[in-house]
Protein backbone atom coordinates (compact mmCIF):
# COMPACT_ATOMS: atom_id res chain seq x y z
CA UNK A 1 169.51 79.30 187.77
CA UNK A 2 173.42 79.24 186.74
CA UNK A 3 172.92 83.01 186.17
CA UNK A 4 171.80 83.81 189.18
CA UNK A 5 174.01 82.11 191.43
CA UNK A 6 176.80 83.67 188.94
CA UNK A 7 175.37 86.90 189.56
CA UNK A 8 174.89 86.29 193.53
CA UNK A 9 179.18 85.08 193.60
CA UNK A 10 179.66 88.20 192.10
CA UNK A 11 177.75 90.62 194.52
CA UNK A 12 179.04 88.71 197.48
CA UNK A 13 182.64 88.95 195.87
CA UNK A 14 181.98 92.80 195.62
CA UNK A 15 181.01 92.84 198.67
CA UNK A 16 184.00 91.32 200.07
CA UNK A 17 186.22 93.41 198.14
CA UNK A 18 184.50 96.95 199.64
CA UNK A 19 185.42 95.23 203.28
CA UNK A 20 189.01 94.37 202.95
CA UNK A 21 190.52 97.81 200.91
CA UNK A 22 192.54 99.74 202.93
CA UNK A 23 190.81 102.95 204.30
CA UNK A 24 193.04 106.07 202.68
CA UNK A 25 194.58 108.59 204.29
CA UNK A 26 192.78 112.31 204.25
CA UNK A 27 193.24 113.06 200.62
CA UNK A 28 191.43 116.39 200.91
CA UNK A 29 193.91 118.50 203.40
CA UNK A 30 196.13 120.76 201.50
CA UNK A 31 199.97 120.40 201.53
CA UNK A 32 203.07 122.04 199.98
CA UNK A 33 206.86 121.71 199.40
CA UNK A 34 208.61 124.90 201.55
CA UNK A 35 211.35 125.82 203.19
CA UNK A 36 211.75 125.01 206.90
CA UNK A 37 213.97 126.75 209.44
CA UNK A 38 215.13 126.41 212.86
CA UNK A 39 213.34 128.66 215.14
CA UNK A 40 215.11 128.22 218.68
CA UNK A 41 214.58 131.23 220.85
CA UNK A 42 214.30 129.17 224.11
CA UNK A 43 212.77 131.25 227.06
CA UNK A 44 211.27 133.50 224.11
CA UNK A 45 207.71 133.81 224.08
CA UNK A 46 205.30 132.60 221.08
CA UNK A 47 202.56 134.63 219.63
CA UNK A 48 200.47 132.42 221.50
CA UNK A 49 201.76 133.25 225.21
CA UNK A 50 203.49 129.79 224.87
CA UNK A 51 206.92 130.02 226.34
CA UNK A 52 209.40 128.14 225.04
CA UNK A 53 211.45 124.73 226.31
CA UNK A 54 214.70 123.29 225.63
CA UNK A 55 214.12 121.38 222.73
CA UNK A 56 210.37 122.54 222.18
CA UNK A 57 207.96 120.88 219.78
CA UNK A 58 205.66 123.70 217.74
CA UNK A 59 205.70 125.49 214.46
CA UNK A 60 205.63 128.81 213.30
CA UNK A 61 203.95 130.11 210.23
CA UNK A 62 203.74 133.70 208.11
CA UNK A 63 200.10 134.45 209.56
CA UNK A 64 197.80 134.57 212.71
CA UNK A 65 194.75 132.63 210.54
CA UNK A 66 197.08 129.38 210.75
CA UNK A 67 197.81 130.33 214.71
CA UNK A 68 196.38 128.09 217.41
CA UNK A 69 195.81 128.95 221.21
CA UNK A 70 197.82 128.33 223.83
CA UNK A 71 198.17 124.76 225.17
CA UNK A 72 195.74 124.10 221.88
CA UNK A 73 196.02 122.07 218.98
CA UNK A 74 193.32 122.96 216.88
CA UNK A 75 195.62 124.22 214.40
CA UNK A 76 197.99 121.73 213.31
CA UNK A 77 200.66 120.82 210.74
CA UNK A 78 202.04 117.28 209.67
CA UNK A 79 205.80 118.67 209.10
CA UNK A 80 207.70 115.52 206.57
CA UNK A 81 211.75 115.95 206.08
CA UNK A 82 213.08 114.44 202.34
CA UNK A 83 214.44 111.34 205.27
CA UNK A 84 210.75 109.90 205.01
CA UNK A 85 210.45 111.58 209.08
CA UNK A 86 207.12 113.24 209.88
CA UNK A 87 206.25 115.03 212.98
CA UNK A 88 202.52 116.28 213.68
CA UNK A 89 203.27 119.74 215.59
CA UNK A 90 200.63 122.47 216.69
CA UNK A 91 200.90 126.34 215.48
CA UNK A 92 201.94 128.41 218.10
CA UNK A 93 204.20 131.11 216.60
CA UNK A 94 203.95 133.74 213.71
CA UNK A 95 206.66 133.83 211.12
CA UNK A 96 209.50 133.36 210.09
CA UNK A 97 209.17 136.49 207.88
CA UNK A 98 205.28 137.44 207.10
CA UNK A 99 202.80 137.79 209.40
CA UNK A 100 200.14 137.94 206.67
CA UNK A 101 200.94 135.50 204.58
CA UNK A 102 198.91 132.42 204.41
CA UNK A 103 200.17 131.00 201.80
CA UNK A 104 197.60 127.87 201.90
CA UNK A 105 194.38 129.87 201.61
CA UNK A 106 193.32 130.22 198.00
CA UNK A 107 191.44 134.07 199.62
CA UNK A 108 194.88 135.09 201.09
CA UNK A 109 195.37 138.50 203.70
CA UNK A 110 198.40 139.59 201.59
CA UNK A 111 199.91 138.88 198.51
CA UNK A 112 196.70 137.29 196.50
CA UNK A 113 198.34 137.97 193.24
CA UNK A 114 201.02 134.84 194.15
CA UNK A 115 199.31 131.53 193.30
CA UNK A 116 198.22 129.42 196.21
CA UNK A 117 201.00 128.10 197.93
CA UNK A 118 203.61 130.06 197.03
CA UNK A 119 205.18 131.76 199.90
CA UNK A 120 205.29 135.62 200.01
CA UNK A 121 209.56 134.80 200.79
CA UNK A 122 210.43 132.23 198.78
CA UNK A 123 208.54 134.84 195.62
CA UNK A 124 210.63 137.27 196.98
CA UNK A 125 214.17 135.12 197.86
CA UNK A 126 213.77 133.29 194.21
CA UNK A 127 212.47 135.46 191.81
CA UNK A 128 212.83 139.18 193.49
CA UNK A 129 209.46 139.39 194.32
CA UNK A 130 208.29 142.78 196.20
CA UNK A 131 211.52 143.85 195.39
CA UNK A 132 213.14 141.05 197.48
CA UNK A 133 211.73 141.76 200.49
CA UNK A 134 209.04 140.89 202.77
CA UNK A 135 205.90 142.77 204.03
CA UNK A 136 208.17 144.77 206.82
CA UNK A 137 210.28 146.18 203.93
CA UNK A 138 213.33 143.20 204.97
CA UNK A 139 215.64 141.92 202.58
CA UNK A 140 214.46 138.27 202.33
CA UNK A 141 217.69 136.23 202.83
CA UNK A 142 216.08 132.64 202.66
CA UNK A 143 212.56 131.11 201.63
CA UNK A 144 211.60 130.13 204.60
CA UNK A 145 207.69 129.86 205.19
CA UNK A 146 207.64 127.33 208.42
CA UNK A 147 209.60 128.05 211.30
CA UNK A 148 210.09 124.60 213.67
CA UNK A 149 210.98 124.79 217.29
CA UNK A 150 214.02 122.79 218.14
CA UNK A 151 212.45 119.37 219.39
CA UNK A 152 210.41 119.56 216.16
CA UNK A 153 213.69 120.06 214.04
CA UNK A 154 215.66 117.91 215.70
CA UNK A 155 214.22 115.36 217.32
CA UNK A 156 210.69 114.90 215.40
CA UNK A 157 212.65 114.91 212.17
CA UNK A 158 216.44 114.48 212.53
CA UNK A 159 217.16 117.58 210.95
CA UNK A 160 220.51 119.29 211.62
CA UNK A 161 219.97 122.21 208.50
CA UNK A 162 217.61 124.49 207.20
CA UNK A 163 215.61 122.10 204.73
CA UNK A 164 212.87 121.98 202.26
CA UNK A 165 210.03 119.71 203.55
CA UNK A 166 206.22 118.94 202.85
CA UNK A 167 203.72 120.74 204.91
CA UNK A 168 200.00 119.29 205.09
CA UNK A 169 197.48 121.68 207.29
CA UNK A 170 195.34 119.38 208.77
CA UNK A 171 192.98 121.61 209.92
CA UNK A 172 192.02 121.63 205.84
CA UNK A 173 191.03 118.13 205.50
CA UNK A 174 187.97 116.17 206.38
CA UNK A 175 189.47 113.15 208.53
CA UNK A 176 188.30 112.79 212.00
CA UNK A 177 191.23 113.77 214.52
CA UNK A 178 192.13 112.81 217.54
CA UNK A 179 194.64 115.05 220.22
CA UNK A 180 197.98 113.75 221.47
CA UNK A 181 198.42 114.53 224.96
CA UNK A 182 202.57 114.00 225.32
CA UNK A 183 205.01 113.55 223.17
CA UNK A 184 204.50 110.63 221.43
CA UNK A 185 206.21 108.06 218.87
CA UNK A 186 205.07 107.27 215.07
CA UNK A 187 206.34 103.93 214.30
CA UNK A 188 206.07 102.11 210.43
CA UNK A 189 204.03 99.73 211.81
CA UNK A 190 201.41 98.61 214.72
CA UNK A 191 203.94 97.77 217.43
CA UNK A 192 206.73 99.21 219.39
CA UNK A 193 209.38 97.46 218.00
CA UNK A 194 208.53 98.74 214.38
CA UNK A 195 210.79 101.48 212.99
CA UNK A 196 210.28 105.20 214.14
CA UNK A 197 209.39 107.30 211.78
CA UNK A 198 208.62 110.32 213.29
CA UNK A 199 206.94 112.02 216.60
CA UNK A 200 203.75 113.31 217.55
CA UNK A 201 204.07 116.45 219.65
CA UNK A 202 201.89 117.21 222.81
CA UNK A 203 198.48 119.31 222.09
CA UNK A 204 198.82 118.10 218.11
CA UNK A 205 195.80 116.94 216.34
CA UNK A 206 196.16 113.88 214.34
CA UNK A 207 194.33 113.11 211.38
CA UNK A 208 193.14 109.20 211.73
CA UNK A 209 192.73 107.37 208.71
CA UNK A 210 191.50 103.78 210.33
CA UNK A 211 192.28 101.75 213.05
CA UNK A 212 194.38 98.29 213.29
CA UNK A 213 194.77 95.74 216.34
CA UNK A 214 199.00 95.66 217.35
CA UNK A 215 201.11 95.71 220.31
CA UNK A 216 199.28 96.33 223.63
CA UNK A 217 200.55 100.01 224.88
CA UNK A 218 199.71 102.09 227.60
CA UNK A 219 199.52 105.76 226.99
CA UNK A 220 198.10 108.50 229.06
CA UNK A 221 194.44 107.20 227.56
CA UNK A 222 195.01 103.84 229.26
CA UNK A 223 195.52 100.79 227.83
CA UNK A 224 194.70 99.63 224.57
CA UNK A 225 196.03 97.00 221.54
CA UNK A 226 194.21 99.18 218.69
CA UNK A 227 196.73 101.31 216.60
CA UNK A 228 195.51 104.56 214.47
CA UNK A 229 197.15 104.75 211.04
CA UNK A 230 197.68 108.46 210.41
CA UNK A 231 199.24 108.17 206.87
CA UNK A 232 201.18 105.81 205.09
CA UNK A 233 203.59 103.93 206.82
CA UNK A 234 202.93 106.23 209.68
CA UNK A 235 200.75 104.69 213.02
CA UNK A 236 200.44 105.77 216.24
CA UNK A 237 199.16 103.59 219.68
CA UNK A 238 195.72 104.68 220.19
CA UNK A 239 196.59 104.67 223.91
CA UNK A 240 198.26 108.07 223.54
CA UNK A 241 195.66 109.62 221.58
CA UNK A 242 192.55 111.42 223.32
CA UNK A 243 188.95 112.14 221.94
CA UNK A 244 189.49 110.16 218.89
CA UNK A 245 185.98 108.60 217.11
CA UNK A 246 185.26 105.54 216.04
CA UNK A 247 186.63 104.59 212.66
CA UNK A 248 186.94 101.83 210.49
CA UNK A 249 189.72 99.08 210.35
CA UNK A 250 192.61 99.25 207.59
């Protein structure tokens, strides 16, 4: 009888555990350390037809298979500065230097003898790769493999120089996403008084890793008091986020 009920406490307690752990972020997309510059260009036009705004919120990267449609955000990077900021932008352009090179595909369009990624530039900037220049015959003068419009570079991540940051593609994970519909801000915790840490940009797809009750908010979804944590330290008011499924609580 003691055994039992020993071995019932511990099922139950197991049970209990598997409730209360934190759901985890999408540990599946893949991400890389590159060089991001400023693309700016206002009144230009994207690859995408997109023209672009005063302090516009979009990347830009080396290759049309990481290019989304216009006004679409089914193509989307999570763009972090060394300053802990993070914005979540969708692909619009092509560039800054390749238009071939996607870097993050293991089967890559150009350059499959560089390992996975490993920009085509920052081969050729660092270690005279191609002879130092890129696929158009240019002499590569920086590394750069993201391009951010100015919003994105300024604003989303309080930039004011060409940096190295993290890039994660979420379009190459397996977390259910949701779509921001205006710019939007990512605070360190489920309220509006909580620090910002970063911006969501209008059209981006989010990667949702569970949900949390905070601060009521009204968004252009309504009004709501659940919060969305998209990565660590990193949540968003579920009020500004459309078509987003149901997921479990942190």
């Amino acid at each position: 009888m003691t055994r039992r009920v020993l071995v019932t406490a511990v099922v139950a307690a197991l049970t209990l555990i598997q409730v209360v752990v934190p759901a985890r972020a999408d540990p599946t997309a893949r991400q890389f350390r590159v060089y991001a510059t400023r693309e700016g260009l206002v009144g230009g036009t994207t690859a995408n037809g997109h023209v672009i705004r005063d302090r516009d919120h979009f990347a830009a990267l080396p290759s049309r298979r990481g290019l989304s449609g216009r006004d679409n955000g089914d193509l989307t990077v999570r763009v972090c500065a060394t300053n802990g900021r993070c914005e979540w932008a969708p692909v619009w352009d092509v560039g800054p230097w390749n238009t071939k090179d996607d870097y993050w595909n293991d089967d890559r369009e150009m350059w499959g003898d560089l390992p996975t990624g490993t920009p085509q530039a920052q081969a050729a900037y660092e270690n005279g790769y191609n002879g130092g220049t890129d696929q158009f015959g240019r002499h590569v003068g920086n590394p750069a493999a993201v391009d951010l419009a100015d919003g994105t570079f300024w604003d989303g991540l309080h930039l004011d120089d060409n940096s190295w940051v993290t890039v994660l593609f979420v379009w190459t994970g397996t977390a259910p996403t949701g779509t921001v519909a205006a710019l939007s801000t990512v605070h360190n915790g489920p309220r509006t008084t909580a620090a910002e840490v970063g911006l969501a940009a209008p059209h981006a797809r989010v990667p949702i890793a569970c949900r949390t009750d905070g601060e009521q908010t009204t968004g252009t979804e309504g009004t709501s008091t659940t919060w969305y944590r998209l990565s660590t330290g990193k949540y968003l008011a579920a009020a500004h986020v459309a078509g987003a499924p149901e997921v479990g609580y942190c």
